[in-house]
C-alpha atoms as a PDB file:
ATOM      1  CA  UNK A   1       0.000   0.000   0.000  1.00  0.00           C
ATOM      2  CA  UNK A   2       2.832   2.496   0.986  1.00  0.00           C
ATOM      3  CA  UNK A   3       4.535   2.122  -2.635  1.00  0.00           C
ATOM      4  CA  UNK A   4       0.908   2.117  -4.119  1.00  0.00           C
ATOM      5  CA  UNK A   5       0.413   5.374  -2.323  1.00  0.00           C
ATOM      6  CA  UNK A   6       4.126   7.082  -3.456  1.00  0.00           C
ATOM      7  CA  UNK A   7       3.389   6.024  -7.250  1.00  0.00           C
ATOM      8  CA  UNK A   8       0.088   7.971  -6.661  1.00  0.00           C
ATOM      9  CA  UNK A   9       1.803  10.847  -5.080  1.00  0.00           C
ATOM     10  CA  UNK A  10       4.717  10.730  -7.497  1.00  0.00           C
ATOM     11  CA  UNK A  11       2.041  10.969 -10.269  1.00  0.00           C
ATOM     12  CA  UNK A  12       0.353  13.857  -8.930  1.00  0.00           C
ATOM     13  CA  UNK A  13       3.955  15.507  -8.578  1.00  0.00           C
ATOM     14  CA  UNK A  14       4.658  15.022 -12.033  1.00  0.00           C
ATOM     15  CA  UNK A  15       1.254  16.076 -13.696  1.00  0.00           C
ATOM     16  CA  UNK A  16       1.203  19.449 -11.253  1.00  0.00           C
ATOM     17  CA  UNK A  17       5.364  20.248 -12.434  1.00  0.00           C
ATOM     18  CA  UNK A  18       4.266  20.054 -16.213  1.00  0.00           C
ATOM     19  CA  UNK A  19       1.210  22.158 -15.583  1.00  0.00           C
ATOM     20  CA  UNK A  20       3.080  24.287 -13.969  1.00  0.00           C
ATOM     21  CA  UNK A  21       6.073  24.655 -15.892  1.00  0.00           C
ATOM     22  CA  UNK A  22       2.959  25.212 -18.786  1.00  0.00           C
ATOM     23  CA  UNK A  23       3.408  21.932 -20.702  1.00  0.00           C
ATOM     24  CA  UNK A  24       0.050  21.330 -21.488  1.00  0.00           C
ATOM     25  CA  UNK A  25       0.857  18.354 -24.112  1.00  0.00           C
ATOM     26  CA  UNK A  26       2.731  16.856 -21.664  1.00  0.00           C
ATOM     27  CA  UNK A  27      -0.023  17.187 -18.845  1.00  0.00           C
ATOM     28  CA  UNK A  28      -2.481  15.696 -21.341  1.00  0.00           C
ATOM     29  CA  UNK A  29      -0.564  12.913 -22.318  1.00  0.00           C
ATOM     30  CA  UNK A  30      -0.416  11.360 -18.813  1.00  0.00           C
ATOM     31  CA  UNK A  31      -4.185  10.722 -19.075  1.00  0.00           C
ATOM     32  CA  UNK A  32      -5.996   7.846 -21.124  1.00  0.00           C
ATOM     33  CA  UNK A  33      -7.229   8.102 -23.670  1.00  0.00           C
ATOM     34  CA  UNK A  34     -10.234   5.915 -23.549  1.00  0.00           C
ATOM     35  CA  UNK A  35     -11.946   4.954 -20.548  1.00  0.00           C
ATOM     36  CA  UNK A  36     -14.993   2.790 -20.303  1.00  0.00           C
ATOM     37  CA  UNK A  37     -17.130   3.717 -17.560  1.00  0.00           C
ATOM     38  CA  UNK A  38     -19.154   1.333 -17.038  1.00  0.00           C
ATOM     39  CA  UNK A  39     -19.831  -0.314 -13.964  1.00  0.00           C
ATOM     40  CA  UNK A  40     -21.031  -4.001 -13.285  1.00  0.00           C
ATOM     41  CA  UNK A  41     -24.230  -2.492 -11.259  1.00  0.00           C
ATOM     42  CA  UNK A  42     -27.136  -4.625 -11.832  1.00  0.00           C
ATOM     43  CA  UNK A  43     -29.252  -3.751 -14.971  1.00  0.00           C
ATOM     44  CA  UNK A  44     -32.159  -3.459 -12.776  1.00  0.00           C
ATOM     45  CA  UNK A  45     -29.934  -0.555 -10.891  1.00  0.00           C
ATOM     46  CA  UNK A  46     -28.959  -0.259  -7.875  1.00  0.00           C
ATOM     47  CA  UNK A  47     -31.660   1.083  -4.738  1.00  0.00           C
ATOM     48  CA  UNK A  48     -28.997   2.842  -2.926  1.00  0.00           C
ATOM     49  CA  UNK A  49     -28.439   4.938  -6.105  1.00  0.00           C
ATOM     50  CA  UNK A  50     -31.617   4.612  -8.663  1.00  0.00           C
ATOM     51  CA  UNK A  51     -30.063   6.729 -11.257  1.00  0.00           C
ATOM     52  CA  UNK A  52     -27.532   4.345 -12.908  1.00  0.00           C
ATOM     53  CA  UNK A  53     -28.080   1.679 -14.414  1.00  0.00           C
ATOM     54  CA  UNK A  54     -27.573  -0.080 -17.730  1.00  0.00           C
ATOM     55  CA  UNK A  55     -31.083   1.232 -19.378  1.00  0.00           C
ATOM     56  CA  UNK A  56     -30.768   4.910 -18.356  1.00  0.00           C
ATOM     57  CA  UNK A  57     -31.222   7.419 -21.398  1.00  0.00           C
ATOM     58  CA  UNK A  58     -29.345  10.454 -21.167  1.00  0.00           C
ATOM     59  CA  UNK A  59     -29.378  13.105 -18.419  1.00  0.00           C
ATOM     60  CA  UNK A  60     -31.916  12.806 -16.052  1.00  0.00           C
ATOM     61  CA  UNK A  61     -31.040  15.936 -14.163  1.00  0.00           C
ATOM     62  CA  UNK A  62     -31.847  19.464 -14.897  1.00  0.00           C
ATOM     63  CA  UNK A  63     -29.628  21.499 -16.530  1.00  0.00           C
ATOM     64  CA  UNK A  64     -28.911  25.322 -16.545  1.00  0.00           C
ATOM     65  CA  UNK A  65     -26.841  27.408 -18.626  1.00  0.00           C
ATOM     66  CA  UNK A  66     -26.524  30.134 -16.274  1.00  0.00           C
ATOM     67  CA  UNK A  67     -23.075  29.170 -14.741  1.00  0.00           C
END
């Protein structure tokens, strides 16, 4: 856990120097660039959080554009 936890740190380092330092490219590149999010809930859903869920259209929330 303690070397999980100074790769993470180490990361974070890293990513906050280049931003920093204004490398953008080089900030960007440490992410992925495709992530599935997609979660192995139930398709049902889940009761603890009834908005996910495999069948869910779109948004569900309402949405301003006053920000």
């Amino acid at each position: 856990m303690a070397d999980e936890m100074a790769d993470t740190r180490d990361i974070v380092q890293e990513l906050l120097r280049r931003i920093a330092e204004g490398d953008h490219d080089g900030a960007a590149g440490m992410f992925a660039e495709q992530i599935d999010w997609r979660l192995s809930w139930p398709a049902e859903g889940h009761p603890e959080v009834p908005w996910i869920g495999h069948d869910r259209p779109g948004p569900r929330w309402p949405t301003t554009s006053a920000c």
